[in-house]
N, C-alpha and C. Protein backbone atom coordinates (compact mmCIF):
# COMPACT_ATOMS: atom_id res chain seq x y z
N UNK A 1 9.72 7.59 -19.17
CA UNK A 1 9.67 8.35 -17.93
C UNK A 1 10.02 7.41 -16.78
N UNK A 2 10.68 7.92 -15.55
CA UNK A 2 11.28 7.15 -14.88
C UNK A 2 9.70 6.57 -13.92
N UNK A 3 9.85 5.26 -13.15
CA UNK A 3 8.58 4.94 -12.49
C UNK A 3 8.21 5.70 -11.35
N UNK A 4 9.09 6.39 -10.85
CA UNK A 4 8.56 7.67 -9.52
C UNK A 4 7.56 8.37 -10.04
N UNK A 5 7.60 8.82 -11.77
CA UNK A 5 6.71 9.90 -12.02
C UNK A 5 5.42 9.18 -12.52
N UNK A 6 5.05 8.05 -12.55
CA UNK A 6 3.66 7.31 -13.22
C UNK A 6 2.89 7.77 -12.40
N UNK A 7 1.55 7.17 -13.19
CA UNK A 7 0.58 7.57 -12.34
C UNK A 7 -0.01 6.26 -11.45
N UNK A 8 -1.05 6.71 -10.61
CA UNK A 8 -1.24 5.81 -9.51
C UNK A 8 -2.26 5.07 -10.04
N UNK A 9 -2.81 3.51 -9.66
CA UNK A 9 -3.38 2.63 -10.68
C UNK A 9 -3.32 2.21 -11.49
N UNK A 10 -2.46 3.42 -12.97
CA UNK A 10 -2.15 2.67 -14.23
C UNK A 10 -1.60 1.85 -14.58
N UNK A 11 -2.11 0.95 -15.23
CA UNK A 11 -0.58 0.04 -15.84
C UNK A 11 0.54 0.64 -16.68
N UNK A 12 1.81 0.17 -16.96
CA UNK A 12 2.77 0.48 -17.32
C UNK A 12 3.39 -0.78 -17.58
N UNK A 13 4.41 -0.47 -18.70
CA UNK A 13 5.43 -1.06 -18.93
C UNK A 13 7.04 -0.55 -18.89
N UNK A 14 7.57 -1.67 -18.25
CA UNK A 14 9.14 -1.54 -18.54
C UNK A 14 9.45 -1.16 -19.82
N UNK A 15 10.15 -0.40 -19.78
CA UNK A 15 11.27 -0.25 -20.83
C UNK A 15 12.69 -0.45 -20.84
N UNK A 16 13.08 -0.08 -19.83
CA UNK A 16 14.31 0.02 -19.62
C UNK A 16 14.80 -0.22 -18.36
N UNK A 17 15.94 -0.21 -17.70
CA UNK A 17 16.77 -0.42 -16.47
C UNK A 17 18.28 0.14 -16.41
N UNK A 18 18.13 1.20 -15.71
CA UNK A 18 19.98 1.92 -15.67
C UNK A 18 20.50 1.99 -14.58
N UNK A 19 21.66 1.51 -14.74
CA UNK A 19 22.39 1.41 -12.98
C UNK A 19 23.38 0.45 -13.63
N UNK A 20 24.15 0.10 -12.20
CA UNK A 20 24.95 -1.21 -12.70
C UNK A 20 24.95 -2.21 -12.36
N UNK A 21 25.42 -2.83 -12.90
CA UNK A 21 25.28 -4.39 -13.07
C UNK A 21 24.62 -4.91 -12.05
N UNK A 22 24.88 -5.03 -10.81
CA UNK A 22 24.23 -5.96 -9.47
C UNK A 22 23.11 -5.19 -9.31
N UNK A 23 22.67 -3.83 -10.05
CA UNK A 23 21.54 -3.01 -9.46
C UNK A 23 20.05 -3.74 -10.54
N UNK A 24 20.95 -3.82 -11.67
CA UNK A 24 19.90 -4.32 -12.55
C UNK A 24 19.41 -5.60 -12.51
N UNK A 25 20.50 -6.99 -11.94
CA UNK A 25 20.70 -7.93 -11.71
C UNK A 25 19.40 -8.05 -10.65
N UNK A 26 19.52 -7.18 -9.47
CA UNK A 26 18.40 -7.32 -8.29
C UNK A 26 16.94 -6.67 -8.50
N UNK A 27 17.24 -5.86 -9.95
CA UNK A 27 15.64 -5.81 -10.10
C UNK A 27 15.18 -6.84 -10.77
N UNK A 28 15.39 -7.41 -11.47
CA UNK A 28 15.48 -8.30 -12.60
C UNK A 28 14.79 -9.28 -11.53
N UNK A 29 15.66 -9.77 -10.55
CA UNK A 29 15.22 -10.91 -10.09
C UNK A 29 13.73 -10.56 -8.95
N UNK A 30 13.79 -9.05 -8.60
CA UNK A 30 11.90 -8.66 -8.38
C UNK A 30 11.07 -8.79 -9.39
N UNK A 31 11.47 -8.88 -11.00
CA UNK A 31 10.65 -9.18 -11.56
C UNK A 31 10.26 -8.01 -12.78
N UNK A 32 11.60 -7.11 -12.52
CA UNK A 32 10.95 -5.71 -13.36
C UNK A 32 12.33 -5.98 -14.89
N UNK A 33 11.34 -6.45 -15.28
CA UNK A 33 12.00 -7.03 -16.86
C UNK A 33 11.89 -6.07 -17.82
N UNK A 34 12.61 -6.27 -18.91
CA UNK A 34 12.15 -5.29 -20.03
C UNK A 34 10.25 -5.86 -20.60
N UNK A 35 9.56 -4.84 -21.41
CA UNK A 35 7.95 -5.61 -21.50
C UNK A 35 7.37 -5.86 -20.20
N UNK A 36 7.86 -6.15 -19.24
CA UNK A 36 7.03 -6.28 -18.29
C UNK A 36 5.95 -5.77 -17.43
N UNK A 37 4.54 -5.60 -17.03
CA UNK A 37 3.53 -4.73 -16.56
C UNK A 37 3.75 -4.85 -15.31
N UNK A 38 3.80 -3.32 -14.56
CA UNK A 38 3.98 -3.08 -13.80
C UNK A 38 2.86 -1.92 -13.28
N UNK A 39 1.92 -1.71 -12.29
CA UNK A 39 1.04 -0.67 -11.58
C UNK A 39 1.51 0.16 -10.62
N UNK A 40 2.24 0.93 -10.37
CA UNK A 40 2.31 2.17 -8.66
C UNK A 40 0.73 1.83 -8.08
N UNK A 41 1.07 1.34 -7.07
CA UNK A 41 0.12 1.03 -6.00
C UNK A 41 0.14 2.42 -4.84
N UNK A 42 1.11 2.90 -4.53
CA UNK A 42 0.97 4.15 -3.95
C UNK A 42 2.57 4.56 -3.74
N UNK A 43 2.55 5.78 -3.35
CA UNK A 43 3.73 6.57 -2.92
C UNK A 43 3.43 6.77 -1.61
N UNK A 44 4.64 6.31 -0.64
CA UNK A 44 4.31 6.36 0.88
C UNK A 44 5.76 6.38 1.39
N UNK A 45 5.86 7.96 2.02
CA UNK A 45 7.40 8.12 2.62
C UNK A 45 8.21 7.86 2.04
N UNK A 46 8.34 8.76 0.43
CA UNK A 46 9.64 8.71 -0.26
C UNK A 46 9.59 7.45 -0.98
N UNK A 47 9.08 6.26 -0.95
CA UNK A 47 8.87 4.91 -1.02
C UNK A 47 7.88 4.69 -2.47
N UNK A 48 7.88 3.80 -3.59
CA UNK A 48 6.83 3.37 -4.42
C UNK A 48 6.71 2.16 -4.25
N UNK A 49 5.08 1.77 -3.94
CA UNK A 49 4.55 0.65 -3.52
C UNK A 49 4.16 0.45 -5.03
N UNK A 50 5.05 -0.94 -5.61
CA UNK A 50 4.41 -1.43 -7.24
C UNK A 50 3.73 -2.67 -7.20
N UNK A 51 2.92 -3.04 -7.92
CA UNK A 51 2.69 -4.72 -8.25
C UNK A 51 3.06 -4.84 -9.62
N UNK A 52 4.04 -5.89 -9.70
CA UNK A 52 4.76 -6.47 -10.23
C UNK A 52 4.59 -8.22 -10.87
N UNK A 53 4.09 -8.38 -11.72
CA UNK A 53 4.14 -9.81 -11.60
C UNK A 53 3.33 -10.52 -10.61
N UNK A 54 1.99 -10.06 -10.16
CA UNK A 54 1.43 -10.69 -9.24
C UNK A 54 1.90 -10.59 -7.85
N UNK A 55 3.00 -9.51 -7.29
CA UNK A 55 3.33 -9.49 -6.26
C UNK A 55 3.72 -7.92 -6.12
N UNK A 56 3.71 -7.30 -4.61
CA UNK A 56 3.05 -6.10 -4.02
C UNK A 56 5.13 -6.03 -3.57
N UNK A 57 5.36 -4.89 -4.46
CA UNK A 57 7.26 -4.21 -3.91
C UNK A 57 6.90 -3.31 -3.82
N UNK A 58 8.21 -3.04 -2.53
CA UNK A 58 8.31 -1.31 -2.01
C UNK A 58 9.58 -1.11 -2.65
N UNK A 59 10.07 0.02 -3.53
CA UNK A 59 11.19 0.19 -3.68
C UNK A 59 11.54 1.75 -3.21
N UNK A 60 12.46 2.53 -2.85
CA UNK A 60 12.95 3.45 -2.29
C UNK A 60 12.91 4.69 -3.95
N UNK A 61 12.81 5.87 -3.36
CA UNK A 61 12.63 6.63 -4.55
C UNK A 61 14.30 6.52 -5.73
N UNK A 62 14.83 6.47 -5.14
CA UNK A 62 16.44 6.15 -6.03
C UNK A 62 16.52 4.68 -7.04
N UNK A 63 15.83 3.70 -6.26
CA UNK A 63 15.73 2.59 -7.08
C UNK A 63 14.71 2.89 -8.12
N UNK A 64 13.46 3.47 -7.43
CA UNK A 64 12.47 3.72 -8.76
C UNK A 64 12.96 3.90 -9.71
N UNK A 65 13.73 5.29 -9.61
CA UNK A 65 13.96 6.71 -10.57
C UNK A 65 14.89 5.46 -11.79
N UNK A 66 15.54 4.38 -11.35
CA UNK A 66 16.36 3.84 -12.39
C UNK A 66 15.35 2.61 -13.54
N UNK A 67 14.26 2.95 -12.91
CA UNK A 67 13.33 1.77 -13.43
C UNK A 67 12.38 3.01 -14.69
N UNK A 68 12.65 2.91 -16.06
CA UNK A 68 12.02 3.72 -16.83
C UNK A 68 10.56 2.44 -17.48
N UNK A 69 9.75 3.51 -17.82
CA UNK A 69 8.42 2.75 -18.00
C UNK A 69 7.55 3.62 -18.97
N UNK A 70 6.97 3.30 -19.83
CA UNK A 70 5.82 3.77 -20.71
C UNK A 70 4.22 3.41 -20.63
């Protein structure tokens, strides 16, 4: 399921990343890897607030939607 639709608090994992090349390239380097745990900290103005690796990202609902997670 894409990360817009998680739930709020849970942990999650990456699974996957779709887009192209420089899109995946710039998540990669926020830290959203394949395996990697990731929490939705909140949804605020279209916006998902994640922690990532010990650190607090805002990504825009379009970047989410390409970030899939279990």
């Amino acid at each position: 399921m894409p990360l817009t639709m998680a739930t709020v608090g849970r942990g999650q994992v990456v699974k996957e990343i779709h887009g192209k090349e420089e899109v995946i390239a710039h998540l990669k380097n926020l830290g959203f890897v394949k395996g990697a745990e990731v929490e939705v900290v909140s949804f605020l103005a279209g916006n998902v607030i994640v922690n990532v690796k010990g650190t607090r990202v805002a990504l825009d609902k379009a970047m989410a939607q390409r970030i899939m997670v279990i």
